[in-house]
Protein backbone atom coordinates (compact mmCIF):
# COMPACT_ATOMS: atom_id res chain seq x y z
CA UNK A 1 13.87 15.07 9.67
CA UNK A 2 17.04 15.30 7.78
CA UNK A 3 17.54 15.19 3.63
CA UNK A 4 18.30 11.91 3.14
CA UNK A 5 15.63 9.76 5.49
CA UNK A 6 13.46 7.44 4.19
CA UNK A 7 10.38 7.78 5.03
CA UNK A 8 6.54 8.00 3.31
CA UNK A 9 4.41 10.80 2.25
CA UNK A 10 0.71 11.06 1.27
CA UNK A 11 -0.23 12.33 -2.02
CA UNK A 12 -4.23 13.57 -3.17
CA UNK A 13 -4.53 12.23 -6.69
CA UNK A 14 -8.36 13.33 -6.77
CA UNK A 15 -10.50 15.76 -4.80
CA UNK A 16 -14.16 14.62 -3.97
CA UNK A 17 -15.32 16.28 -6.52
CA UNK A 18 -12.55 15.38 -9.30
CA UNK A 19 -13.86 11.63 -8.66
CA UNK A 20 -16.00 9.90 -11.55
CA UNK A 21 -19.70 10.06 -11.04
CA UNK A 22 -20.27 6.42 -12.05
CA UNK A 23 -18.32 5.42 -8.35
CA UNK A 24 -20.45 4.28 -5.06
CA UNK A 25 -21.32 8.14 -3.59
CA UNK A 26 -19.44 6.51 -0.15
CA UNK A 27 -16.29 6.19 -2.01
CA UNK A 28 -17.02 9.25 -4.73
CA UNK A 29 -16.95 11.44 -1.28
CA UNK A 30 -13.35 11.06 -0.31
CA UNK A 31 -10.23 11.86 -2.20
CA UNK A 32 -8.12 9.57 -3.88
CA UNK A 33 -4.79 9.28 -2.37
CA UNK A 34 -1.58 7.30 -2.46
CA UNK A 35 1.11 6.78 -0.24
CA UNK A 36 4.31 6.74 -1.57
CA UNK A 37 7.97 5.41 0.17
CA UNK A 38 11.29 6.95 -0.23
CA UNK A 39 14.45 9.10 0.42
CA UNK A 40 13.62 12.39 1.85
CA UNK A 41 15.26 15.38 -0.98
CA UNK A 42 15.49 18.51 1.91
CA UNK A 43 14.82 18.72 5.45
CA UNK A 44 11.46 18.78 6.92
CA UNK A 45 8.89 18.11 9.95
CA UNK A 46 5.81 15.52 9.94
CA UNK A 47 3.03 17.18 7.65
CA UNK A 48 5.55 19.26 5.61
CA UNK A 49 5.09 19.06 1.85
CA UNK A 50 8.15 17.72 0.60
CA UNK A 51 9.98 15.78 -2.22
CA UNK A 52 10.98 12.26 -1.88
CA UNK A 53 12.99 10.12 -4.26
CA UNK A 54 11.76 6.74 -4.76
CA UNK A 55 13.84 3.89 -4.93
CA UNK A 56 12.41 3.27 -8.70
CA UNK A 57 14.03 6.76 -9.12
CA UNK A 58 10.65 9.16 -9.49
CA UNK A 59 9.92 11.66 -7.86
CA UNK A 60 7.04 12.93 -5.56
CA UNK A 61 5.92 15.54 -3.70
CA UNK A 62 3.38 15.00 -0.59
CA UNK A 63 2.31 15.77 3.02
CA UNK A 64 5.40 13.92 5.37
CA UNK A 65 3.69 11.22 7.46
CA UNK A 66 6.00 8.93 8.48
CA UNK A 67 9.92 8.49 9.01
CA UNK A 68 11.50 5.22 8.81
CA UNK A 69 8.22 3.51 7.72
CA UNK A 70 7.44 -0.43 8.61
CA UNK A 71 6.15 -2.87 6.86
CA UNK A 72 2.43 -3.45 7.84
CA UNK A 73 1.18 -5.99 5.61
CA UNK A 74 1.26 -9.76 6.23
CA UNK A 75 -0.47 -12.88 5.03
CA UNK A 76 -3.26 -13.12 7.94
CA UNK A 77 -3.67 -15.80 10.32
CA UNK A 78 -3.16 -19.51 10.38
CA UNK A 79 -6.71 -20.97 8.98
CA UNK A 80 -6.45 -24.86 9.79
CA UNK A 81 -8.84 -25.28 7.00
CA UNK A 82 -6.94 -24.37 4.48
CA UNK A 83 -4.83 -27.54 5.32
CA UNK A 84 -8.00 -29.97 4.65
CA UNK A 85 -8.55 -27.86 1.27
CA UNK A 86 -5.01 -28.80 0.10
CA UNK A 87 -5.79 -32.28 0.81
CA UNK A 88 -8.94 -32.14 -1.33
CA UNK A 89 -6.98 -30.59 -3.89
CA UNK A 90 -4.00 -32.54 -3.67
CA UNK A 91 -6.47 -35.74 -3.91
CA UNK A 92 -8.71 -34.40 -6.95
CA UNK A 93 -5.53 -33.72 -8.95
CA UNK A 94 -3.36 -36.57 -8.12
CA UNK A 95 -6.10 -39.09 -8.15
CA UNK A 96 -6.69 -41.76 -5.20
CA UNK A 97 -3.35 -44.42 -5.39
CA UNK A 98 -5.98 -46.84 -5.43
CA UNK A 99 -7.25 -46.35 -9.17
């Protein structure tokens, strides 16, 4: 990838055994990581160590996993539900137009 491509790297904050011992032992067995977005500081390949530049302006060095990254998050489903629990709400706040 060239210098200059955003894309997002992988950092290990804590190995295993760096972890507190007052986690859950499934959780105190894997490493603490973050993943971190921004502009790519030299050229590379996927699973280089590299240096980004963030667009806050810090900078990190991590594993390169991904070039142009998406965004994967989203607010879930449509829960019809919901809809009836506004009403409730709605109704216990506002009060019934007949009082």
């Amino acid at each position: 990838m060239d210098k200059g491509s955003y894309v997002r790297i992988r950092k290990t904050l804590l190995k295993s055994d760096e972890r507190s011992p007052n986690l859950p032992v499934e959780t105190s067995k894997v490493p603490y990581k973050m993943w971190v977005k921004g502009i790519l500081q030299e050229e590379a390949d996927l699973f280089d160590i590299v240096t980004v530049k963030t667009l806050t302006g810090r900078f990190e060095t991590g594993r390169l996993k991904e070039f142009n990254p998406p965004y994967k998050h989203g607010y879930g489903e449509f829960i019809p539900e919901i809809l009836k629990l506004r009403e409730i709400i709605h109704n216990d706040m506002d009060g019934d137009s007949n009082e």
